[in-house]
C-alpha atoms as a PDB file:
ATOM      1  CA  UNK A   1     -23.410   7.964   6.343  1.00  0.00           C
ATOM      2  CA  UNK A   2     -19.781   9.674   5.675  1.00  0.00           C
ATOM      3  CA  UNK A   3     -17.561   7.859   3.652  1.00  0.00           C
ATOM      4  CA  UNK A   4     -14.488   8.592   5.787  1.00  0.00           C
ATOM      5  CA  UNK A   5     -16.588   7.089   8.933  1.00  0.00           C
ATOM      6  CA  UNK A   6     -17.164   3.836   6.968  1.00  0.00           C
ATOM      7  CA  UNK A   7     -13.822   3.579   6.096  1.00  0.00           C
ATOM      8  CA  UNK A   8     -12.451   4.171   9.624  1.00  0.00           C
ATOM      9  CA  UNK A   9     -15.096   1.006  10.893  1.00  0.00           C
ATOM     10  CA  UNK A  10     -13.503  -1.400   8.053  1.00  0.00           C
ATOM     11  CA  UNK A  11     -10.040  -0.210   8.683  1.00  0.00           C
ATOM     12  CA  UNK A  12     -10.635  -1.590  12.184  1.00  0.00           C
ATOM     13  CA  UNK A  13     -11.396  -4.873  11.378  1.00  0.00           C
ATOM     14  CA  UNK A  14      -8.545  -4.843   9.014  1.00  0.00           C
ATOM     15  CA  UNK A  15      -5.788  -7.026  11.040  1.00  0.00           C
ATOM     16  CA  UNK A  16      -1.779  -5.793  10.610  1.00  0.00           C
ATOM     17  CA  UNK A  17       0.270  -7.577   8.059  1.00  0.00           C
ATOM     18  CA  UNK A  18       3.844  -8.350   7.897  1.00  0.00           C
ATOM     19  CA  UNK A  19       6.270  -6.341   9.671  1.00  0.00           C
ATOM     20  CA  UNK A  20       8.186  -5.361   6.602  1.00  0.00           C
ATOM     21  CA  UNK A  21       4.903  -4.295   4.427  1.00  0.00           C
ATOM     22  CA  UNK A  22       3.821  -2.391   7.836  1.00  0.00           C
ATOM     23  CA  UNK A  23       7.797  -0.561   7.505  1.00  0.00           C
ATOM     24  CA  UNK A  24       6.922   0.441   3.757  1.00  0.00           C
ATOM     25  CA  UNK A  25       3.133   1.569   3.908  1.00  0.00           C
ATOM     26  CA  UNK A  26       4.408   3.756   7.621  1.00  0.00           C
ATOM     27  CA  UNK A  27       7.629   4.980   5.360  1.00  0.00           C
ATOM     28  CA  UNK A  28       5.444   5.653   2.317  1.00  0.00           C
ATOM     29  CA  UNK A  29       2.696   7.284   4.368  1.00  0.00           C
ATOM     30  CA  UNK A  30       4.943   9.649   6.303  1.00  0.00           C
ATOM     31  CA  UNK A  31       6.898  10.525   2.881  1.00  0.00           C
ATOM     32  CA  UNK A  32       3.141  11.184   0.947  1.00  0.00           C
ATOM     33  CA  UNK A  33       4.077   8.280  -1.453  1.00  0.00           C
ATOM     34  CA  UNK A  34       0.135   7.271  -2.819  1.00  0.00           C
ATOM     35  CA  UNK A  35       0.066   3.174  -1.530  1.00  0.00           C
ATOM     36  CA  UNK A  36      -3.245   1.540  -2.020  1.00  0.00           C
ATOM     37  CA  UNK A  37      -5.552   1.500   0.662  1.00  0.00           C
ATOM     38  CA  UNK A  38      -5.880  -0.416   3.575  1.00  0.00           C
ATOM     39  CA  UNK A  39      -9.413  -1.447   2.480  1.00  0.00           C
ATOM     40  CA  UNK A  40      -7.850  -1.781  -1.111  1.00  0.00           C
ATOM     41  CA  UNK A  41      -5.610  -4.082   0.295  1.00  0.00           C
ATOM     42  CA  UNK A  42      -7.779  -6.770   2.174  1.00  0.00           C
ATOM     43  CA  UNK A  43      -9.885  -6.717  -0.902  1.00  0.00           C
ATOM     44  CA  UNK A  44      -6.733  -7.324  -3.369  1.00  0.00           C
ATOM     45  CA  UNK A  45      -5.367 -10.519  -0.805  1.00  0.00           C
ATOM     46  CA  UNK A  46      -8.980 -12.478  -0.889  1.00  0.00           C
ATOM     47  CA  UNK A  47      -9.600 -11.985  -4.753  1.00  0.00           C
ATOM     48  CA  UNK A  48      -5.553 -13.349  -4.989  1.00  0.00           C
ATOM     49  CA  UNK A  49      -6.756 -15.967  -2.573  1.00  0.00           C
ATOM     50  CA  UNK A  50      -9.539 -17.003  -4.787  1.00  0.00           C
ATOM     51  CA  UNK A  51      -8.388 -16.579  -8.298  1.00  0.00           C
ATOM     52  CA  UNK A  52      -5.178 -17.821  -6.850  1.00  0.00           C
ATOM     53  CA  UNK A  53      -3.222 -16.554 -10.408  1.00  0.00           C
ATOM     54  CA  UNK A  54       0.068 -17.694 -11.234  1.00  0.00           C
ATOM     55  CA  UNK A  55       1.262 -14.793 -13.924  1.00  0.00           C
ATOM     56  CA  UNK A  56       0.240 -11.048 -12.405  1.00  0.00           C
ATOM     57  CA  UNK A  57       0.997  -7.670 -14.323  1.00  0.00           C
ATOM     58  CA  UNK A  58       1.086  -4.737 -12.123  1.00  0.00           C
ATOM     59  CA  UNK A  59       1.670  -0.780 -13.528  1.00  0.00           C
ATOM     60  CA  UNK A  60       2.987   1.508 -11.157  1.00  0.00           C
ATOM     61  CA  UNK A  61       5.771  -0.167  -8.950  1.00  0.00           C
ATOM     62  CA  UNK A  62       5.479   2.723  -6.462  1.00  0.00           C
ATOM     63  CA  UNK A  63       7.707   1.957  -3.908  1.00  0.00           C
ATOM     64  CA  UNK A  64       6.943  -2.000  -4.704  1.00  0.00           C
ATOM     65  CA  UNK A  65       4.598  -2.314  -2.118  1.00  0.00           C
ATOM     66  CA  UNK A  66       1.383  -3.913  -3.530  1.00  0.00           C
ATOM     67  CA  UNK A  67       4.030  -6.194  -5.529  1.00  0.00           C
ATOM     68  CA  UNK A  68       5.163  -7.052  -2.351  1.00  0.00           C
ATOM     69  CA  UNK A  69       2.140  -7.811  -1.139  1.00  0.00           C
ATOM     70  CA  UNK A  70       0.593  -9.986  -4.124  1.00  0.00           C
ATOM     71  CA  UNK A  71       3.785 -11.637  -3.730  1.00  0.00           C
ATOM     72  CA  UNK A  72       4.020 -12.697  -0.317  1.00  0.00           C
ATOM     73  CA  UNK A  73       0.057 -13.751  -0.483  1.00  0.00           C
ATOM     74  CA  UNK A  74       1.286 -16.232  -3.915  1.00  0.00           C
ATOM     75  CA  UNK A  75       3.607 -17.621  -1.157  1.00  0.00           C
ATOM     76  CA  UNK A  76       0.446 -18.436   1.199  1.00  0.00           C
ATOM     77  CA  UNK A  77      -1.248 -20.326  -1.596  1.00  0.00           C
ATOM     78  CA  UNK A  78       1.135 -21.887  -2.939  1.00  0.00           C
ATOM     79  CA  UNK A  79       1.702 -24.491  -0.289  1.00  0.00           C
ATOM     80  CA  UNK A  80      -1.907 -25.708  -1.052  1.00  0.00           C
ATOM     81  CA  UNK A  81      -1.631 -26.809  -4.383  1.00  0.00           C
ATOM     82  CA  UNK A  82       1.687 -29.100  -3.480  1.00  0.00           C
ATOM     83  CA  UNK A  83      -0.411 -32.127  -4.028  1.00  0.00           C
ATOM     84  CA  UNK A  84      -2.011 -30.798  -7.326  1.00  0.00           C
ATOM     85  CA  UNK A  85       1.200 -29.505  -9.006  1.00  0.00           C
ATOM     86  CA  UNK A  86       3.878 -31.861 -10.372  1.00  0.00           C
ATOM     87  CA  UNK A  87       6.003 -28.745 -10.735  1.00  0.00           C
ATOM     88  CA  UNK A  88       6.207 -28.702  -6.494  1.00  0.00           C
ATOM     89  CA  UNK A  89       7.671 -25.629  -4.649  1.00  0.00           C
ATOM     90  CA  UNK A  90      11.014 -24.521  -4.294  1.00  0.00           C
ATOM     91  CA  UNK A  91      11.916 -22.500  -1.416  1.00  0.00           C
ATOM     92  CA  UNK A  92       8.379 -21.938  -0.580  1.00  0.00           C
ATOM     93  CA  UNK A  93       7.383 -20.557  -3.524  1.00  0.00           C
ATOM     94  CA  UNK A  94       5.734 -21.930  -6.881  1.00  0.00           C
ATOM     95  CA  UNK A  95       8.248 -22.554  -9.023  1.00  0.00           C
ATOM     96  CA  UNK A  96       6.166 -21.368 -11.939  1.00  0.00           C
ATOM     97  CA  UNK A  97       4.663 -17.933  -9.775  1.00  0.00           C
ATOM     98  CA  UNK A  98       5.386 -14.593 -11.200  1.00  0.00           C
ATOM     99  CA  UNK A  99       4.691 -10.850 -11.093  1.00  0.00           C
ATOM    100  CA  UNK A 100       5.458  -8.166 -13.573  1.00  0.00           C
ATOM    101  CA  UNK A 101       5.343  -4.600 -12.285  1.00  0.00           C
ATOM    102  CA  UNK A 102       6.177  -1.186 -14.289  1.00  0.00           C
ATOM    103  CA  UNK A 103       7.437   1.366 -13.103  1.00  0.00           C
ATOM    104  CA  UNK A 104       8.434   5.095 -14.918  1.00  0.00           C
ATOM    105  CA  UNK A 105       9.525   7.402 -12.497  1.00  0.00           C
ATOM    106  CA  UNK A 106      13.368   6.458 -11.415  1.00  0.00           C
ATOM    107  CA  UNK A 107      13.792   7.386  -7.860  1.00  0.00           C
ATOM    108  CA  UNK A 108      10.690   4.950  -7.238  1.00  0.00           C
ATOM    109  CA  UNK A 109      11.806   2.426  -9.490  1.00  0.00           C
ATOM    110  CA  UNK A 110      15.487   2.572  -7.788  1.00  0.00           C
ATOM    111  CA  UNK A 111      13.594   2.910  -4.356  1.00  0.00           C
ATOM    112  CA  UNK A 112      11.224  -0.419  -5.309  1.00  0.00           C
ATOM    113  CA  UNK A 113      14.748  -2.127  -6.576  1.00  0.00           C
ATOM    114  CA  UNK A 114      16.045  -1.858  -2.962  1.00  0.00           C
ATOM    115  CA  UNK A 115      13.066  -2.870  -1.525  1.00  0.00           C
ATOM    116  CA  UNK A 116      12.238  -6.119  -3.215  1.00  0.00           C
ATOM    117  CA  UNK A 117      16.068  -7.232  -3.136  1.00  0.00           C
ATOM    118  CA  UNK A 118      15.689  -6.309   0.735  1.00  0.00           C
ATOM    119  CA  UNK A 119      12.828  -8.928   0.658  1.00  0.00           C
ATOM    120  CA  UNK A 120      14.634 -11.696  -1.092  1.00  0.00           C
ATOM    121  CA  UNK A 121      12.044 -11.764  -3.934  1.00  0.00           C
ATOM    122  CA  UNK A 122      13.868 -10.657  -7.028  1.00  0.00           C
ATOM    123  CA  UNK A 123      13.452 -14.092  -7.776  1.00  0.00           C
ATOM    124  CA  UNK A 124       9.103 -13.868  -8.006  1.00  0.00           C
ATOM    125  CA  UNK A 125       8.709  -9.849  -9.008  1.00  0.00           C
ATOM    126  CA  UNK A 126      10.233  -8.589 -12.178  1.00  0.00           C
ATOM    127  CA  UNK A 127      10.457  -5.156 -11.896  1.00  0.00           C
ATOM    128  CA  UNK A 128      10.333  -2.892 -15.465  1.00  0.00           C
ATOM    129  CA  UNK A 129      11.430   0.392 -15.872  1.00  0.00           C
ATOM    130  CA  UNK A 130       9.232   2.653 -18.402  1.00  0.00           C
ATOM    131  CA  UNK A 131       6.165   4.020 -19.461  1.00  0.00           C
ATOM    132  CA  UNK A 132       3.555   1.587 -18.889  1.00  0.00           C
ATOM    133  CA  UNK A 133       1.798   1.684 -22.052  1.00  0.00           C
ATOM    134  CA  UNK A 134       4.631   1.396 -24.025  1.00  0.00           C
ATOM    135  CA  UNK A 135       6.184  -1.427 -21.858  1.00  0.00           C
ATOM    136  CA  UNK A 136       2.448  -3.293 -22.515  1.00  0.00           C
ATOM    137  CA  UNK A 137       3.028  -3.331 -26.230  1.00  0.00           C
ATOM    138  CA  UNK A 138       6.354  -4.979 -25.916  1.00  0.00           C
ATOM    139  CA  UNK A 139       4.599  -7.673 -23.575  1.00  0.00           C
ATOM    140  CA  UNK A 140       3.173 -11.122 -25.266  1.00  0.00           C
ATOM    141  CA  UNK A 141       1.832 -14.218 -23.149  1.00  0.00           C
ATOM    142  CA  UNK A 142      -1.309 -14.188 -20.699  1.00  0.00           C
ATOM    143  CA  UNK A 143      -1.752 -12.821 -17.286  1.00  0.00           C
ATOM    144  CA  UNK A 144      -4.041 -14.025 -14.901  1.00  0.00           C
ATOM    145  CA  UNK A 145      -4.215 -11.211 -13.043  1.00  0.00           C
ATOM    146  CA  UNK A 146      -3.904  -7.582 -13.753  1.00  0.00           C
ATOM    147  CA  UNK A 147      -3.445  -4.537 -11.451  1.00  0.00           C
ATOM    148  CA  UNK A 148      -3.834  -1.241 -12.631  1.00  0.00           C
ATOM    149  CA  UNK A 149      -2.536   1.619 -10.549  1.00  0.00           C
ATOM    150  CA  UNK A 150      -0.492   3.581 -12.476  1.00  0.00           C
ATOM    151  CA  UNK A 151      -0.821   7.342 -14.639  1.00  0.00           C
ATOM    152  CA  UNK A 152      -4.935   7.668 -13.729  1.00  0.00           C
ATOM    153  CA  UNK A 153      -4.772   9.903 -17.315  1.00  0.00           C
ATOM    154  CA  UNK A 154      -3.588   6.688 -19.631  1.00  0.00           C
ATOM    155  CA  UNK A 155      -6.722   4.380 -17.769  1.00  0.00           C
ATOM    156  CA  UNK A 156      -8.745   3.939 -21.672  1.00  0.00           C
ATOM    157  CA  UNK A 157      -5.067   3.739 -23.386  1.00  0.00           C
ATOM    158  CA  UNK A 158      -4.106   1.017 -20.473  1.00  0.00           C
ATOM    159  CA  UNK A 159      -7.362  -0.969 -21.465  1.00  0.00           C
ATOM    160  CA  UNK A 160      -7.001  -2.499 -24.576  1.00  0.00           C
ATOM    161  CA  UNK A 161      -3.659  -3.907 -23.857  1.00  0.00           C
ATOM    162  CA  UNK A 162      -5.041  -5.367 -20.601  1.00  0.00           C
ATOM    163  CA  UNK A 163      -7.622  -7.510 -22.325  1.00  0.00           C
ATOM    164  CA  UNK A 164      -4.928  -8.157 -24.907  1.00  0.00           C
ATOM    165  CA  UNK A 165      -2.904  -9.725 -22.499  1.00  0.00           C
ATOM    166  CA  UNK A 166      -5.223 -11.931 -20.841  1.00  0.00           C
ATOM    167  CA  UNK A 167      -7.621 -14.447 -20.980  1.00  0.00           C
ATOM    168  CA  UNK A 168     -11.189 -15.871 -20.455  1.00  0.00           C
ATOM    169  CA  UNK A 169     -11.614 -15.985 -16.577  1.00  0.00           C
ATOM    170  CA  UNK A 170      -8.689 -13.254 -15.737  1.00  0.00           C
ATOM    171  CA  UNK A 171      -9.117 -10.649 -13.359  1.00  0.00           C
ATOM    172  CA  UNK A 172      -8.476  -7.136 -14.070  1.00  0.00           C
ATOM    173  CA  UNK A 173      -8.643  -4.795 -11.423  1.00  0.00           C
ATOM    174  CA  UNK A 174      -8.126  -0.938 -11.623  1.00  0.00           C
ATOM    175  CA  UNK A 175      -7.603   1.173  -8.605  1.00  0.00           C
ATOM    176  CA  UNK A 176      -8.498   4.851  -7.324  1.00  0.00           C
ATOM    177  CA  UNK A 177     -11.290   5.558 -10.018  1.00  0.00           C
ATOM    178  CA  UNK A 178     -13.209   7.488  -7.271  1.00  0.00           C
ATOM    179  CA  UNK A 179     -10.553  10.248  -7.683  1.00  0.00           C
ATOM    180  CA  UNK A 180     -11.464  11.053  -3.779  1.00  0.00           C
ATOM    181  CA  UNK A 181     -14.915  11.922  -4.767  1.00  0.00           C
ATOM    182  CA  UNK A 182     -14.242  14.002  -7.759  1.00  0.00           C
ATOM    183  CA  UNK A 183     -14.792  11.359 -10.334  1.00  0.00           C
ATOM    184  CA  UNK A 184     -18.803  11.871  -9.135  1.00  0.00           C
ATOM    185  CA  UNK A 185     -18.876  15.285  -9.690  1.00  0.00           C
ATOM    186  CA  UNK A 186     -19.579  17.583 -12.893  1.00  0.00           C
ATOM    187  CA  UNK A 187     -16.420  18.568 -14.668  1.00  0.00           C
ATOM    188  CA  UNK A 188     -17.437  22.280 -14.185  1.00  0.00           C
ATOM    189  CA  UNK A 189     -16.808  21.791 -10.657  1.00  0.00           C
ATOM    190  CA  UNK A 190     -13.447  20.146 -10.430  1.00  0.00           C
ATOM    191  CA  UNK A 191     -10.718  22.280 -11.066  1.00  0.00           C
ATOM    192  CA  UNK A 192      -9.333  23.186 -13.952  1.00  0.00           C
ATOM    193  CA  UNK A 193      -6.220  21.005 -13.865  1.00  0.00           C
ATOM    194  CA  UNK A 194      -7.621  18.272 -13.023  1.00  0.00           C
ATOM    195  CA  UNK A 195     -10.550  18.142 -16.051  1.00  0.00           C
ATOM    196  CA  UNK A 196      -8.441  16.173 -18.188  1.00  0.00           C
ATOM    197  CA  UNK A 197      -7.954  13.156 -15.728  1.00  0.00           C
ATOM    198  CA  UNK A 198     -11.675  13.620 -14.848  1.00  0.00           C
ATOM    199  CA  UNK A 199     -12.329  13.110 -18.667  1.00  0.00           C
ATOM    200  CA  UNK A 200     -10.412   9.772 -19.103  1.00  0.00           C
ATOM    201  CA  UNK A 201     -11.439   8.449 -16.206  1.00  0.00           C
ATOM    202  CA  UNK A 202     -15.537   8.773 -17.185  1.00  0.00           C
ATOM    203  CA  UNK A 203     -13.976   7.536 -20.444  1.00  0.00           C
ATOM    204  CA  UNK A 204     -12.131   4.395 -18.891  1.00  0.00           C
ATOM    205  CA  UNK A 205     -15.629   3.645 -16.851  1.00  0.00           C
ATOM    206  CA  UNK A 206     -17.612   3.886 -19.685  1.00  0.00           C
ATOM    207  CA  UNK A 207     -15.081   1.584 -21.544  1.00  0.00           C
ATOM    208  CA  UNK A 208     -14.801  -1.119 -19.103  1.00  0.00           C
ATOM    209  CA  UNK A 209     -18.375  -0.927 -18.484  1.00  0.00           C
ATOM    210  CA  UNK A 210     -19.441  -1.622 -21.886  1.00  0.00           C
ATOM    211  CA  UNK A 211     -16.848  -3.656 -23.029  1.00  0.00           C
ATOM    212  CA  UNK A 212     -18.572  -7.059 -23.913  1.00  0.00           C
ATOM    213  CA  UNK A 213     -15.390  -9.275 -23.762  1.00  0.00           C
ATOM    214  CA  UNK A 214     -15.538  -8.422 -19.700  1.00  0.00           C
ATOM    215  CA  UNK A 215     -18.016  -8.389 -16.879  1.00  0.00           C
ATOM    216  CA  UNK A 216     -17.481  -4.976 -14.435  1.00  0.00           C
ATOM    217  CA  UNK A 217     -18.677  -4.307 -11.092  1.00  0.00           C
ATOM    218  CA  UNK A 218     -17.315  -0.776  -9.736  1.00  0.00           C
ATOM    219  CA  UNK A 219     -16.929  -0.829  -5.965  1.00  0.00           C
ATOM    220  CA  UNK A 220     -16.591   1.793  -3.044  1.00  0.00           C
ATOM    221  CA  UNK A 221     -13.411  -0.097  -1.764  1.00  0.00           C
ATOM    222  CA  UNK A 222     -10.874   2.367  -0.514  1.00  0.00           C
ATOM    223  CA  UNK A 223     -10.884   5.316  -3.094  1.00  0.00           C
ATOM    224  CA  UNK A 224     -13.127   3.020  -5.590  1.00  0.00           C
ATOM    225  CA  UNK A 225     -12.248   0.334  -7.958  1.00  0.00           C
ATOM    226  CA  UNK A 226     -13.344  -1.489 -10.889  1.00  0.00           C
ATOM    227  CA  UNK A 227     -13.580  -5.364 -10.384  1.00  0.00           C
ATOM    228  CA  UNK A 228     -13.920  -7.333 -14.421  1.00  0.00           C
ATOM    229  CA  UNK A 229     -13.433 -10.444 -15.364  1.00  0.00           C
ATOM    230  CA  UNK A 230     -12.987 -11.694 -18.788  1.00  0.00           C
ATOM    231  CA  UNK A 231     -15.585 -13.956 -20.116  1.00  0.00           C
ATOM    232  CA  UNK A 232     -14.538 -14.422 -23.661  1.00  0.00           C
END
């Protein structure tokens, strides 16, 4: 069966989110800004719903809209843990709840700044301006939940930072490994400029794969992602 049939049937059962996320993905669609899927999406929300994490790291900001998102689905959950929490909520959101997203390229940082101040939630999503590597060394604590979406070249240089900055039972998802199909095929057919991200990719999927401190699944979702937790 064709991929882009399959992912036409799920997009329809996919139901419309808020109207200012549905503003950004039409605005970043019609400018060619790369958003994560729609499939991509729905997956992201129900693992958030489940792991339900308090601390997420996100690299590349884009246009802030998968921050956006995360954030507005920690505001869903966090009304159920009221009775579990002596911190409470404060205007809706927990008071604790935060999101960490790095961004290098300046028109899409400034473009994200806008965007998130639009939204009121400056307060939950701390956006970083930088490389993302670099910005991960300067990092310390634990995340509960890490998103990786950023520079598809630095995917086995982004790794060992992620694991560094998290903890047993944190979720660490990376996004677009499929490289629309290209990821599949031998490196003597993709083009020439594009061997070297070919390369690190098979060399990030062998990594996480492998690694014993996590537990992978890779899954057709959108344009393919890996799914590991950390067990020890």
């Amino acid at each position: 069966m064709e991929s882009g049939r399959v992912s036409d049937f799920i997009k329809g059962y996919i139901p419309d989110g808020s109207e200012e996320l549905r503003v950004l993905r039409d605005k970043a669609e019609k400018n060619g800004v790369p958003i994560i899927r729609k499939e991509t999406e729905a997956f992201l929300v129900s693992v958030l719903m489940l792991k339900k994490p308090e601390r997420i790291l996100e690299l590349g900001t884009a246009t802030g809209y998968s921050a956006m998102l995360m954030a507005r689905t920690m505001e869903r959950y966090a009304f159920n843990r009221t009775a579990e929490r002596d911190t409470g909520i404060a205007n809706g959101k927990l008071s604790d709840a935060s999101i960490d997203t790095i961004e290098d390229w300046e028109p899409r940082f400034i473009e994200a700044k806008t965007n998130i101040e639009k939204a009121c939630m400056a307060d939950m999503i701390n956006l970083i301006q930088g490389d993302a590597l670099q910005i991960m060394k300067e990092l310390d604590g634990s995340y509960d939940f890490i998103f990786i979406d950023a520079a598809k070249g630095q995917y086995p240089d982004y790794l060992d930072e992620t694991i560094r900055l998290t903890h047993e039972g944190s979720v660490i998802i990376a996004d677009n490994i499929f490289q629309d199909g290209e990821i599949m095929e031998s490196k003597y057919i993709v083009k020439r400029r594009d061997r070297t991200i070919h390369k690190r990719m098979r060399e990030f999927l062998d990594n996480v794969s492998s690694d014993d401190r996590l537990t992978t699944s890779i899954l057709p979702v959108g344009d393919g992602i890996t799914f590991s937790v950390r067990i020890r």
